[in-house]
PDB file of N, CA and C in Angstrom:
ATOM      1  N   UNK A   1      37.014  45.740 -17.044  1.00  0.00           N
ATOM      2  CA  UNK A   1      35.841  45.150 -17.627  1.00  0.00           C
ATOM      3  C   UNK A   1      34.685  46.136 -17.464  1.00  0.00           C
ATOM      4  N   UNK A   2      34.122  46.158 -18.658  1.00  0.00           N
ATOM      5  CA  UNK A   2      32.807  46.827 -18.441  1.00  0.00           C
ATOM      6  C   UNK A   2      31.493  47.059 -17.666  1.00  0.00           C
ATOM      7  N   UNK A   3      30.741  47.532 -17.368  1.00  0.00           N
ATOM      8  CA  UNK A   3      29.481  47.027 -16.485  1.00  0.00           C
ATOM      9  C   UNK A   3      28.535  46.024 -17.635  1.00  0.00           C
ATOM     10  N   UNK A   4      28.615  46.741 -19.055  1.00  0.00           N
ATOM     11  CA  UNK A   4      27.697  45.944 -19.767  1.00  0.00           C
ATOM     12  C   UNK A   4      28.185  44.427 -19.847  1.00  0.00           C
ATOM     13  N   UNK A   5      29.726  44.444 -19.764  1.00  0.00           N
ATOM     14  CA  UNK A   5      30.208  42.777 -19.977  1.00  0.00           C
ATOM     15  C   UNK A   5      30.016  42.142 -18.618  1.00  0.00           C
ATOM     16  N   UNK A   6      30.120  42.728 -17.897  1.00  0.00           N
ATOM     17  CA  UNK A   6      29.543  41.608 -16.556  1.00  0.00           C
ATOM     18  C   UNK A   6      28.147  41.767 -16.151  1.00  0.00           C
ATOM     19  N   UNK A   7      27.822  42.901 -16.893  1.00  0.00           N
ATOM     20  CA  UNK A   7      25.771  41.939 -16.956  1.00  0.00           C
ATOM     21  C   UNK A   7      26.070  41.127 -17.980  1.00  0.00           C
ATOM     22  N   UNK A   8      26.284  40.802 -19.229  1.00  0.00           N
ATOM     23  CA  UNK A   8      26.465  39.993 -19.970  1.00  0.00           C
ATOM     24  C   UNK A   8      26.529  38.585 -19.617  1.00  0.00           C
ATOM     25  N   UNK A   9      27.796  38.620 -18.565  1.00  0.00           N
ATOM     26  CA  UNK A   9      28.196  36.958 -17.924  1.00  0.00           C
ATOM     27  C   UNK A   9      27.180  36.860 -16.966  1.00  0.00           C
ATOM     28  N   UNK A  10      27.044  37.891 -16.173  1.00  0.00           N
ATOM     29  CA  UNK A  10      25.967  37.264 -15.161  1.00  0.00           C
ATOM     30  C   UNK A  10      24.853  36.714 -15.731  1.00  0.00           C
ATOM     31  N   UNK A  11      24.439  37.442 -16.763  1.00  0.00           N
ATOM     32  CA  UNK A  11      22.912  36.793 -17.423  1.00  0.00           C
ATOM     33  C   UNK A  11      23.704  35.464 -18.270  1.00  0.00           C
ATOM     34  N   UNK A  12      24.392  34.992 -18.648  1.00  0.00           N
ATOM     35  CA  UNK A  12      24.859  33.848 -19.151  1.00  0.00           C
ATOM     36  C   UNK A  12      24.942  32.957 -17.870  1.00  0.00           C
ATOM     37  N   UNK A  13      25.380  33.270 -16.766  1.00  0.00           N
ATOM     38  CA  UNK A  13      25.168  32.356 -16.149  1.00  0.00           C
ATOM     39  C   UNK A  13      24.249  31.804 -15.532  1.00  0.00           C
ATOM     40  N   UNK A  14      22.967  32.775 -15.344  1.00  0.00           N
ATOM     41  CA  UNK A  14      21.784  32.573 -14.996  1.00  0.00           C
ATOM     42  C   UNK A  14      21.613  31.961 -15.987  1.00  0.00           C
ATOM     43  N   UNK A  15      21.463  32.045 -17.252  1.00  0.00           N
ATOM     44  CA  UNK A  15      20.873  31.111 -18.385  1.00  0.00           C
ATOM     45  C   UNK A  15      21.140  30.001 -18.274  1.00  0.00           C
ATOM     46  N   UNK A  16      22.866  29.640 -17.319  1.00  0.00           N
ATOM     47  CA  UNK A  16      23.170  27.989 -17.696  1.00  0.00           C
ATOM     48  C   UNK A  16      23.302  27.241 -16.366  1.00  0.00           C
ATOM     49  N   UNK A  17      22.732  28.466 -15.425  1.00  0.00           N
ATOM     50  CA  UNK A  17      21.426  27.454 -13.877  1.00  0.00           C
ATOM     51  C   UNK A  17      20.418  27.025 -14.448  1.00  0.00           C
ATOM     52  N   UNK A  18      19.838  28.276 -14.944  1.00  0.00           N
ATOM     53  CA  UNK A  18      18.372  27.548 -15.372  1.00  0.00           C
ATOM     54  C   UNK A  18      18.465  26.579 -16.447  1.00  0.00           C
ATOM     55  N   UNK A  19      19.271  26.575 -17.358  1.00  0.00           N
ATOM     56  CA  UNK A  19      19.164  25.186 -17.799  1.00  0.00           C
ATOM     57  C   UNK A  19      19.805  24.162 -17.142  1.00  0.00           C
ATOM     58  N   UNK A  20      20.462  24.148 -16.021  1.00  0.00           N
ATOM     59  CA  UNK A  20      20.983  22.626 -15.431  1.00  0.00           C
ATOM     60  C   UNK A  20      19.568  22.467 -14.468  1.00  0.00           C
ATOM     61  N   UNK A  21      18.819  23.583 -13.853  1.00  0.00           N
ATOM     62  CA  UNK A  21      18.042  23.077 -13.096  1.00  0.00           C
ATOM     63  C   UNK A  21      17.031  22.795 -13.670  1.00  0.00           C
ATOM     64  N   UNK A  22      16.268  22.938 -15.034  1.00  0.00           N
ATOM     65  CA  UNK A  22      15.577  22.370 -16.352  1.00  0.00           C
ATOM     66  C   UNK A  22      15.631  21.063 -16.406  1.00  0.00           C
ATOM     67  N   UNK A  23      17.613  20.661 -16.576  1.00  0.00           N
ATOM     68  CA  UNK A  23      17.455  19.576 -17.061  1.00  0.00           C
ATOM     69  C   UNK A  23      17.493  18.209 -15.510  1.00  0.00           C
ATOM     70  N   UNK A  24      17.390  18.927 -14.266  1.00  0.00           N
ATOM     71  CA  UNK A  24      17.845  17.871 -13.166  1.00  0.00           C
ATOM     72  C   UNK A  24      16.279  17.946 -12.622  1.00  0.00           C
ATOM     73  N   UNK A  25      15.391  18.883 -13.052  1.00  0.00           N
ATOM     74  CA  UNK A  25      14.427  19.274 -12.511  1.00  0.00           C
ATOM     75  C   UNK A  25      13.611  17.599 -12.285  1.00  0.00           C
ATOM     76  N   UNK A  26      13.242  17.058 -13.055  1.00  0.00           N
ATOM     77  CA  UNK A  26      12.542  15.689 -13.121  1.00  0.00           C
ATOM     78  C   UNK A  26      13.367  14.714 -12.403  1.00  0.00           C
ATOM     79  N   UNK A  27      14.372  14.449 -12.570  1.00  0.00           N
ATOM     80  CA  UNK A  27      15.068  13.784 -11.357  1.00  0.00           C
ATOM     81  C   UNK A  27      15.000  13.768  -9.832  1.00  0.00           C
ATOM     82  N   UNK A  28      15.227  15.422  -9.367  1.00  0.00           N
ATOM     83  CA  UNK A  28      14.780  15.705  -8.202  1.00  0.00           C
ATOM     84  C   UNK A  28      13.643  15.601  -7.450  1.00  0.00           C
ATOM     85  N   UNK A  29      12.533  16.102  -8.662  1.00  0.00           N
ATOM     86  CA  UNK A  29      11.108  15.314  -8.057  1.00  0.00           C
ATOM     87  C   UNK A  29      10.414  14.190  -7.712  1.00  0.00           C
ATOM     88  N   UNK A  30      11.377  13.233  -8.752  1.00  0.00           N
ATOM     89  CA  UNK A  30      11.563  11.988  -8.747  1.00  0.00           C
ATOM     90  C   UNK A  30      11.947  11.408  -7.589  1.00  0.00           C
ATOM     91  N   UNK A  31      12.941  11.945  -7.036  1.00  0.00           N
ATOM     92  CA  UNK A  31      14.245  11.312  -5.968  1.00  0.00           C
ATOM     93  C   UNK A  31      13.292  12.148  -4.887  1.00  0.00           C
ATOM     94  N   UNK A  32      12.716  13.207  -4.500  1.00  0.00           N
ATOM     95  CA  UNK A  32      11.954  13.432  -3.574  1.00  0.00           C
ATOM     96  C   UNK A  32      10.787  12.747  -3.214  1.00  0.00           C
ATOM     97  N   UNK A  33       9.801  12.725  -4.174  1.00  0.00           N
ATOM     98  CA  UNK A  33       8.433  11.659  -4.148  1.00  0.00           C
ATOM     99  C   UNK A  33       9.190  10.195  -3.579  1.00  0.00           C
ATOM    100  N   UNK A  34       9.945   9.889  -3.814  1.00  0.00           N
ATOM    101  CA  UNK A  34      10.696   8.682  -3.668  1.00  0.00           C
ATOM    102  C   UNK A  34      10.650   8.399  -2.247  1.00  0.00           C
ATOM    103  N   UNK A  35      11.171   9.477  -1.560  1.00  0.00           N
ATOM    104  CA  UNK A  35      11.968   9.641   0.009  1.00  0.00           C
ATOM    105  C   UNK A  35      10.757   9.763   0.266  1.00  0.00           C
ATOM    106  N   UNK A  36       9.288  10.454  -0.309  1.00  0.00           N
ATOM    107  CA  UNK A  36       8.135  11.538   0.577  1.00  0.00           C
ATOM    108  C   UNK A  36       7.267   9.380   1.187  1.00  0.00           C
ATOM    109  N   UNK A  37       7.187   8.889  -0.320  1.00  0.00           N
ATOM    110  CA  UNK A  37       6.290   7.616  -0.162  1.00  0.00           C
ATOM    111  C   UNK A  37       7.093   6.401   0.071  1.00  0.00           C
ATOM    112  N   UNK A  38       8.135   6.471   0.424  1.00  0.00           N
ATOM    113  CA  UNK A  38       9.035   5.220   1.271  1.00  0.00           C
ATOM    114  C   UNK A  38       8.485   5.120   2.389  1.00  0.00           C
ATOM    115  N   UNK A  39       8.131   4.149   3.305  1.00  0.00           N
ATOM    116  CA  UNK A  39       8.273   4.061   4.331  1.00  0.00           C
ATOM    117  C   UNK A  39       9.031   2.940   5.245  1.00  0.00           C
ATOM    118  N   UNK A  40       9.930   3.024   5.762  1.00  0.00           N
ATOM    119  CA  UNK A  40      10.090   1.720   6.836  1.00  0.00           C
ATOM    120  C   UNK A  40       9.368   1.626   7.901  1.00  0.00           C
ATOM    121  N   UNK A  41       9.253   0.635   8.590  1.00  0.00           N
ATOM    122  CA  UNK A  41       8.640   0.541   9.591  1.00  0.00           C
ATOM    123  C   UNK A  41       9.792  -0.662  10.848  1.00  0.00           C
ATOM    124  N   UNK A  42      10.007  -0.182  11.843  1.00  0.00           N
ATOM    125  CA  UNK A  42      10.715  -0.824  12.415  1.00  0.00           C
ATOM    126  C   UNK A  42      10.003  -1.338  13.586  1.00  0.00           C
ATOM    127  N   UNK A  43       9.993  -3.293  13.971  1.00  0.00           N
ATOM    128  CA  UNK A  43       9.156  -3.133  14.948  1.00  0.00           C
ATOM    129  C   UNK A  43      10.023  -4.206  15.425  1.00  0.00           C
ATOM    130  N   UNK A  44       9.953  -4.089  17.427  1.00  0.00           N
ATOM    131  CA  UNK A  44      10.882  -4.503  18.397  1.00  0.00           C
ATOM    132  C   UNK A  44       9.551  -5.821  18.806  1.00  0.00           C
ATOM    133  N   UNK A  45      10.009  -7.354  18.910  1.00  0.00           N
ATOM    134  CA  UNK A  45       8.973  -7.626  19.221  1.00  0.00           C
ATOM    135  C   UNK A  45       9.515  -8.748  20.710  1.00  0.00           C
ATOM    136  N   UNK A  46       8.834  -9.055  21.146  1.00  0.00           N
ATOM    137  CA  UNK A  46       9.021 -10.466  22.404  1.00  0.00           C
ATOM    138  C   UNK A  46       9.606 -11.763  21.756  1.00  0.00           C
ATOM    139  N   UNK A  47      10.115 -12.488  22.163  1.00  0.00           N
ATOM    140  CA  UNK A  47       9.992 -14.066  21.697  1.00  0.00           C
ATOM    141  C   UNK A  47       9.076 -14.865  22.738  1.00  0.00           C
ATOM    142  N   UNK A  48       8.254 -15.365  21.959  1.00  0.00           N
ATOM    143  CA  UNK A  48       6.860 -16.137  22.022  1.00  0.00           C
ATOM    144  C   UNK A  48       5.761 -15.979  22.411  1.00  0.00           C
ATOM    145  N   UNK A  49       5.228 -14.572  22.055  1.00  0.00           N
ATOM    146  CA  UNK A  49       4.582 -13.328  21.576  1.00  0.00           C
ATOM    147  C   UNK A  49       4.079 -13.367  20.072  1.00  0.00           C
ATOM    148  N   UNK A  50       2.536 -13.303  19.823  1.00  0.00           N
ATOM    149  CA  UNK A  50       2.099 -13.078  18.671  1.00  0.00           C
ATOM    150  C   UNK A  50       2.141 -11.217  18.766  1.00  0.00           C
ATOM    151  N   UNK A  51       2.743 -10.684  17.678  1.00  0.00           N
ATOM    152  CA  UNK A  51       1.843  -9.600  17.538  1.00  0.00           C
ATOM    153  C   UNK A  51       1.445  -9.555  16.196  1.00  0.00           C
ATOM    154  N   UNK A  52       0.302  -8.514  15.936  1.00  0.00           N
ATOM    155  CA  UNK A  52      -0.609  -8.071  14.526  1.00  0.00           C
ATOM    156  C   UNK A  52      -0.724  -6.824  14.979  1.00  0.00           C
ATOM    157  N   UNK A  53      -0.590  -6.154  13.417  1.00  0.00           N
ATOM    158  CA  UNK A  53      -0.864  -4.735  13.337  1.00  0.00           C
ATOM    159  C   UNK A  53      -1.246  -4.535  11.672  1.00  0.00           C
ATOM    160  N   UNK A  54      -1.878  -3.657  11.776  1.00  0.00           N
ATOM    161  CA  UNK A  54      -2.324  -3.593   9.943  1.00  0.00           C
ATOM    162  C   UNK A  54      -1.594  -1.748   9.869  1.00  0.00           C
ATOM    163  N   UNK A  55      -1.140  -1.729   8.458  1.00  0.00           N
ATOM    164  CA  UNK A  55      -0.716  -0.673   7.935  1.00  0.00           C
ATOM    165  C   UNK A  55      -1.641  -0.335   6.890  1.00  0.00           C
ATOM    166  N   UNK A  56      -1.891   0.823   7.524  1.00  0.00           N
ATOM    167  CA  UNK A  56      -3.002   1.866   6.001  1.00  0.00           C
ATOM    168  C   UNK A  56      -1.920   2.675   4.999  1.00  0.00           C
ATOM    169  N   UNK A  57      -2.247   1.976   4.312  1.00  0.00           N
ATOM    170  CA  UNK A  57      -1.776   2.906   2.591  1.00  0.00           C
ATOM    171  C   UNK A  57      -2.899   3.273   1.979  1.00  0.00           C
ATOM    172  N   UNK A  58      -2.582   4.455   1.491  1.00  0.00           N
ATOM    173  CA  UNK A  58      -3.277   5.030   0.836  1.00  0.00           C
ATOM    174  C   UNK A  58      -2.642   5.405  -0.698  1.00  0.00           C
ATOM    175  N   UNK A  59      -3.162   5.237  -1.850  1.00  0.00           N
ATOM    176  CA  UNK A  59      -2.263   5.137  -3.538  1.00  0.00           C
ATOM    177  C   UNK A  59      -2.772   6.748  -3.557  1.00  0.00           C
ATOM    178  N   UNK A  60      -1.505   7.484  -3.799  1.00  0.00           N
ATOM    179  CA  UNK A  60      -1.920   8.779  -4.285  1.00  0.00           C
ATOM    180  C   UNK A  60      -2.313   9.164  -5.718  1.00  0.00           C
ATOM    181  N   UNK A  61      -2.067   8.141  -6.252  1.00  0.00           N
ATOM    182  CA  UNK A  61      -2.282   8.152  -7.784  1.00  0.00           C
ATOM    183  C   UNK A  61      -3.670   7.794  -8.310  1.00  0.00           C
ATOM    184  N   UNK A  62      -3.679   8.463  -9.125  1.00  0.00           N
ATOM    185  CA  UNK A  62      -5.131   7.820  -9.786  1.00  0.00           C
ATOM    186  C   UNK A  62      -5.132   6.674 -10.705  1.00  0.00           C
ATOM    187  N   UNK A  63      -4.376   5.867 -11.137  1.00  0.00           N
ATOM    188  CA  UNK A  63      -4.321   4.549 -11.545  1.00  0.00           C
ATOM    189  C   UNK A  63      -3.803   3.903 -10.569  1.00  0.00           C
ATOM    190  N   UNK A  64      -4.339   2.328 -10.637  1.00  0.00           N
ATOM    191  CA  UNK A  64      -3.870   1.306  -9.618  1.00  0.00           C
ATOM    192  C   UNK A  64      -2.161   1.016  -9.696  1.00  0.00           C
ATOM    193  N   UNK A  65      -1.812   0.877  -8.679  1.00  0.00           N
ATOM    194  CA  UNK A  65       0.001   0.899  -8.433  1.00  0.00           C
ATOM    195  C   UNK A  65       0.043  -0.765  -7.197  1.00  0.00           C
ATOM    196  N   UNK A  66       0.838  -0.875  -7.948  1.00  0.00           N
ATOM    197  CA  UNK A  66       1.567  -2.460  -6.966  1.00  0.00           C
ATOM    198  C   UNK A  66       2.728  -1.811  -5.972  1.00  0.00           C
ATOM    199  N   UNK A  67       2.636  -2.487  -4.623  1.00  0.00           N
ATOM    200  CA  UNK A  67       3.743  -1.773  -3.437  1.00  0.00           C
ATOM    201  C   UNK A  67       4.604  -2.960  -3.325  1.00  0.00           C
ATOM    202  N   UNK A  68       5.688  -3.206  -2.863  1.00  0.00           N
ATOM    203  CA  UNK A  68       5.844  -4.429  -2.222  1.00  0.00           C
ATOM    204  C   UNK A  68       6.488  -4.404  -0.533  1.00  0.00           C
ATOM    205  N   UNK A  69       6.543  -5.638  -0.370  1.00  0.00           N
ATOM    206  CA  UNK A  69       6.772  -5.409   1.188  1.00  0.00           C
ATOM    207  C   UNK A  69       7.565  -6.638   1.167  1.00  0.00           C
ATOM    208  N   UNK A  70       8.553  -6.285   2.402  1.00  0.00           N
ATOM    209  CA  UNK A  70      10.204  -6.814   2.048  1.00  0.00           C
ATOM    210  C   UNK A  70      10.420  -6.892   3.679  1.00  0.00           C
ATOM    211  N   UNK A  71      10.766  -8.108   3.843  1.00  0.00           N
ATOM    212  CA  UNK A  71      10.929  -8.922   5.190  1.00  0.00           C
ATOM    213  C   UNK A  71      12.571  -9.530   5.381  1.00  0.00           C
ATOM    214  N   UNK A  72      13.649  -8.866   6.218  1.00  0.00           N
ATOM    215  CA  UNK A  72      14.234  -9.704   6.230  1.00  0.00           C
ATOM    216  C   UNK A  72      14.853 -10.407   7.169  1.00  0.00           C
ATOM    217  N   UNK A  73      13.576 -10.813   8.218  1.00  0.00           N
ATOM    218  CA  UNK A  73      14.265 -11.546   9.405  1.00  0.00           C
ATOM    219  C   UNK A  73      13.168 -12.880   9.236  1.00  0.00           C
ATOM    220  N   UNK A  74      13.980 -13.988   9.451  1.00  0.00           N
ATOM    221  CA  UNK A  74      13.251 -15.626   9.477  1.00  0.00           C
ATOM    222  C   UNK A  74      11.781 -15.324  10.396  1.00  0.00           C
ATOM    223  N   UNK A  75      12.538 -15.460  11.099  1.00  0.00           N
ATOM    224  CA  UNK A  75      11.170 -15.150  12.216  1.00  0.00           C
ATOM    225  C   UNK A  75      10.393 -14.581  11.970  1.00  0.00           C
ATOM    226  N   UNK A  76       9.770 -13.894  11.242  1.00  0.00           N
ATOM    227  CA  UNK A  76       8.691 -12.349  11.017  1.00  0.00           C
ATOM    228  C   UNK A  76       8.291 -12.732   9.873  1.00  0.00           C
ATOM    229  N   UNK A  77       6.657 -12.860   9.452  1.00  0.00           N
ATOM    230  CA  UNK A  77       6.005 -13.029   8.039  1.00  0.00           C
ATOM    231  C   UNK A  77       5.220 -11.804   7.924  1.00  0.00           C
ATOM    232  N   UNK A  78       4.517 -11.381   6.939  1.00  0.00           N
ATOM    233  CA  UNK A  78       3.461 -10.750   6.394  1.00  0.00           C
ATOM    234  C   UNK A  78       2.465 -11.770   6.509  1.00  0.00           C
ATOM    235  N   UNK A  79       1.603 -11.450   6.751  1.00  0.00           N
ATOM    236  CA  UNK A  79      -0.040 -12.497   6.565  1.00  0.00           C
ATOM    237  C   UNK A  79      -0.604 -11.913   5.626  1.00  0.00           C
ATOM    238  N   UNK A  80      -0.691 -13.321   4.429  1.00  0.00           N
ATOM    239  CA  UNK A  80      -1.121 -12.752   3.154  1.00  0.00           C
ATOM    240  C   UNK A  80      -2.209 -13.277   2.612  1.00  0.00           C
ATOM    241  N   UNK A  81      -2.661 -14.466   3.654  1.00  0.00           N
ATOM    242  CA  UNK A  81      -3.762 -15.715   3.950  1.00  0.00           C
ATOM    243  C   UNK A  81      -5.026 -14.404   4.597  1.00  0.00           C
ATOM    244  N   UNK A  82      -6.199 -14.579   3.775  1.00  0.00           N
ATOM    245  CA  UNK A  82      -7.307 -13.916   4.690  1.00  0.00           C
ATOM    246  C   UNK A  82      -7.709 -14.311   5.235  1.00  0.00           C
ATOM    247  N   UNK A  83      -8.003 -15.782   5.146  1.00  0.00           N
ATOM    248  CA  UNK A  83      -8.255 -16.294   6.477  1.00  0.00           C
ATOM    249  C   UNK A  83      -7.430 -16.266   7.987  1.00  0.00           C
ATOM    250  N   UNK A  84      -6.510 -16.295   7.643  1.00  0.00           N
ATOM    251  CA  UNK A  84      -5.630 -16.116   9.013  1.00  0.00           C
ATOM    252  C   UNK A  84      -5.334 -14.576   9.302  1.00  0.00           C
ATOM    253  N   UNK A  85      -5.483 -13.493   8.374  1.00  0.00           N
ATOM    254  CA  UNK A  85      -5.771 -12.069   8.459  1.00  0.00           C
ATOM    255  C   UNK A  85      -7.287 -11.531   9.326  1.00  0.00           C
ATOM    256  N   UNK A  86      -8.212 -12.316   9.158  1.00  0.00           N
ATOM    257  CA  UNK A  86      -9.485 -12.078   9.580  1.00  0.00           C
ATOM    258  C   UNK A  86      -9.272 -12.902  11.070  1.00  0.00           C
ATOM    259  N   UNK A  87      -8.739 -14.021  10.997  1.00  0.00           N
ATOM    260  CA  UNK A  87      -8.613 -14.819  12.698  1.00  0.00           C
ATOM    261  C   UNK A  87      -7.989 -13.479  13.439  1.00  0.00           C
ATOM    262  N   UNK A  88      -6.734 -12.896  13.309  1.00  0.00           N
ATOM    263  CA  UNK A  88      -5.600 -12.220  13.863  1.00  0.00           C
ATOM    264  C   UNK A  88      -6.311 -10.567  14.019  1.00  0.00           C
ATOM    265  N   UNK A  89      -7.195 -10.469  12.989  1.00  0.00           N
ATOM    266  CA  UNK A  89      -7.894  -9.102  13.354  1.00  0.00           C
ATOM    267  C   UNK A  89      -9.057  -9.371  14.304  1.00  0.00           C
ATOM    268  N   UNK A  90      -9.615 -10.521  14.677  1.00  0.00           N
ATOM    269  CA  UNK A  90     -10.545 -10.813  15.612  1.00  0.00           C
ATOM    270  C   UNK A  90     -10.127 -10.676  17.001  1.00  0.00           C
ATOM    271  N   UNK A  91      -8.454 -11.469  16.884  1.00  0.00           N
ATOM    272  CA  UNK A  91      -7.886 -11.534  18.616  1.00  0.00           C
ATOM    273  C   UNK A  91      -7.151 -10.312  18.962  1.00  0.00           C
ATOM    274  N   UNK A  92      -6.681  -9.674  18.088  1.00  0.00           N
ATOM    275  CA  UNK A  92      -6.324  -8.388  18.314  1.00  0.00           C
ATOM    276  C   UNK A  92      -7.289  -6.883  17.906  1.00  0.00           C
ATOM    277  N   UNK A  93      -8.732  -7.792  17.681  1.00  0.00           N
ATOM    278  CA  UNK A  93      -9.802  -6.788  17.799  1.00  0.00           C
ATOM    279  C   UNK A  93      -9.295  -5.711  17.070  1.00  0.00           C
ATOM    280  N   UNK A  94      -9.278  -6.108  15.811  1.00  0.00           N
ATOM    281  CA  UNK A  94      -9.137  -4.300  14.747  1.00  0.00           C
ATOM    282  C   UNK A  94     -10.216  -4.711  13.950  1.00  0.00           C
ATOM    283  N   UNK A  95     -11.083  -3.581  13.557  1.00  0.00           N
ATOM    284  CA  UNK A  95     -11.988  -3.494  12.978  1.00  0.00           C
ATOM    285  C   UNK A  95     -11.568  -2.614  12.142  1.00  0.00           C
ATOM    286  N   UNK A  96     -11.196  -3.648  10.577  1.00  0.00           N
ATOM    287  CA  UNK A  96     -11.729  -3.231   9.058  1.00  0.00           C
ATOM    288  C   UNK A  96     -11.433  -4.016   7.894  1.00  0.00           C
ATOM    289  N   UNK A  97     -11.909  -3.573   6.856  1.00  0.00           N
ATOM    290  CA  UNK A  97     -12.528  -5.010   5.634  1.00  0.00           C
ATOM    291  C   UNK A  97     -11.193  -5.385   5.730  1.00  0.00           C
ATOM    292  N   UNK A  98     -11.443  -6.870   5.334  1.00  0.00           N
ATOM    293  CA  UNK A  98     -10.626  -7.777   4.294  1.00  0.00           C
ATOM    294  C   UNK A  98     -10.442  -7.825   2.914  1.00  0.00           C
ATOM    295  N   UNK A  99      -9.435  -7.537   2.337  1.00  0.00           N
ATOM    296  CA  UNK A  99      -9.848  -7.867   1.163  1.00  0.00           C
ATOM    297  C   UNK A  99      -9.343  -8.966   0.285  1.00  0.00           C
ATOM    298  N   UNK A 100      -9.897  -9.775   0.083  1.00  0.00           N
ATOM    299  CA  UNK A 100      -9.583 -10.904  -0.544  1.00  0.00           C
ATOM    300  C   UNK A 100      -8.514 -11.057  -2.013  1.00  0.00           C
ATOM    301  N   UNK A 101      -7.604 -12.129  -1.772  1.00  0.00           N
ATOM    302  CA  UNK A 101      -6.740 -11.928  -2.816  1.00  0.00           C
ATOM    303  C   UNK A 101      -5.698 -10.567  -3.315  1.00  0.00           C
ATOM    304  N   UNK A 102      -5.436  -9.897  -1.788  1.00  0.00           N
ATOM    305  CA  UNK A 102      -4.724  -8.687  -1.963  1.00  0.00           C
ATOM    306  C   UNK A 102      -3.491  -8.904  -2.972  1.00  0.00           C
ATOM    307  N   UNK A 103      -2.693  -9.833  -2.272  1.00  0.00           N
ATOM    308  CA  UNK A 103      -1.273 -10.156  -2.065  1.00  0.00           C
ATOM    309  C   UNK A 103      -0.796 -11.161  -3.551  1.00  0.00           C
ATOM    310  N   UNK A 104       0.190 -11.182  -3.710  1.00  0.00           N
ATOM    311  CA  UNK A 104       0.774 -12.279  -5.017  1.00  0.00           C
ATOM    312  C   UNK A 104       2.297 -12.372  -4.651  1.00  0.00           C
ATOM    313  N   UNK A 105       2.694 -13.488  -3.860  1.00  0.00           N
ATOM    314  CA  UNK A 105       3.285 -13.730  -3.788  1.00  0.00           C
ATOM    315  C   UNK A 105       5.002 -13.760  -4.514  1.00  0.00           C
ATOM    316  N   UNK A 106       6.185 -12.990  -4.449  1.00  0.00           N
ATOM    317  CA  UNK A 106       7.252 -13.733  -5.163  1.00  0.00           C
ATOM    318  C   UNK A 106       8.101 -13.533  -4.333  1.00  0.00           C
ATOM    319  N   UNK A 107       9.259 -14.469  -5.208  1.00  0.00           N
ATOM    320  CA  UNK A 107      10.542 -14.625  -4.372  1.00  0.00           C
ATOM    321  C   UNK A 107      10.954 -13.698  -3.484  1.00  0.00           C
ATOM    322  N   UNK A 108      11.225 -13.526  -2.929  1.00  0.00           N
ATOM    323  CA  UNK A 108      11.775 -12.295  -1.690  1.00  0.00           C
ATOM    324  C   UNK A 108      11.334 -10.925  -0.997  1.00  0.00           C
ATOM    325  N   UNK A 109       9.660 -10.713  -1.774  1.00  0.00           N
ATOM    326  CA  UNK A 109       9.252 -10.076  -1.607  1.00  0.00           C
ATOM    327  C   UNK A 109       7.819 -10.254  -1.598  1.00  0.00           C
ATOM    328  N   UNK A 110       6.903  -9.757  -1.218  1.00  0.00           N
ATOM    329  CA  UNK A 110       5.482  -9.965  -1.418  1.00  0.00           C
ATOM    330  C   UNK A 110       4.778  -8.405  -1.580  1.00  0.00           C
ATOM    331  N   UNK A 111       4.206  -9.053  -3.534  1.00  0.00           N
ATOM    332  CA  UNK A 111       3.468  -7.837  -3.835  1.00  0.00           C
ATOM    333  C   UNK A 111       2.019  -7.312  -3.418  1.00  0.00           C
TER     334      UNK A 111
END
């Protein structure tokens, strides 16, 4: 085989990386941003023990985006009541706004 025919294939095959990584390119960024803004949060708690804790999110986007938050042990709620959000930030003394009407409720999840 020639030298010119195996630059030939080599540059053919570079041509048909760069087009698979062209065409997976949006996927991957996709499936990364995905993993970067997931978060779990795992928390160990007492039985018959209140605890409260507030989580800061921050929307990296410049249009408004809906999150949801996904509970799946009986025992354990989200507080989605501001009134009982503002009691629970008083006894566990965290200082910052409320905001009213965050939350909308659905089946198995709360947006």
């Amino acid at each position: 085989m020639t030298n010119r025919k195996i630059r030939e294939l080599r540059e053919n095959d570079l041509r048909t990386i760069s087009m698979y990584r062209q065409q997976t390119k949006h996927e991957d960024i996709a499936h990364h941003l995905m993993n970067f803004i997931t978060r779990e949060v795992n928390i160990r708690l007492m039985p018959g023990y209140v605890e409260f804790f507030e989580y800061t999110l921050q929307n990296p986007y410049p249009e408004q985006h809906s999150i949801s938050i996904a509970c799946d042990d009986d025992e354990l709620s989200v507080v989605t009541d501001a009134r009982e959000w503002r009691r629970l930030k008083t006894l566990f003394v965290v200082s910052s706004d409320t905001e009213e009407n965050m939350f909308t409720n659905q089946p198995g999840s709360i947006d």
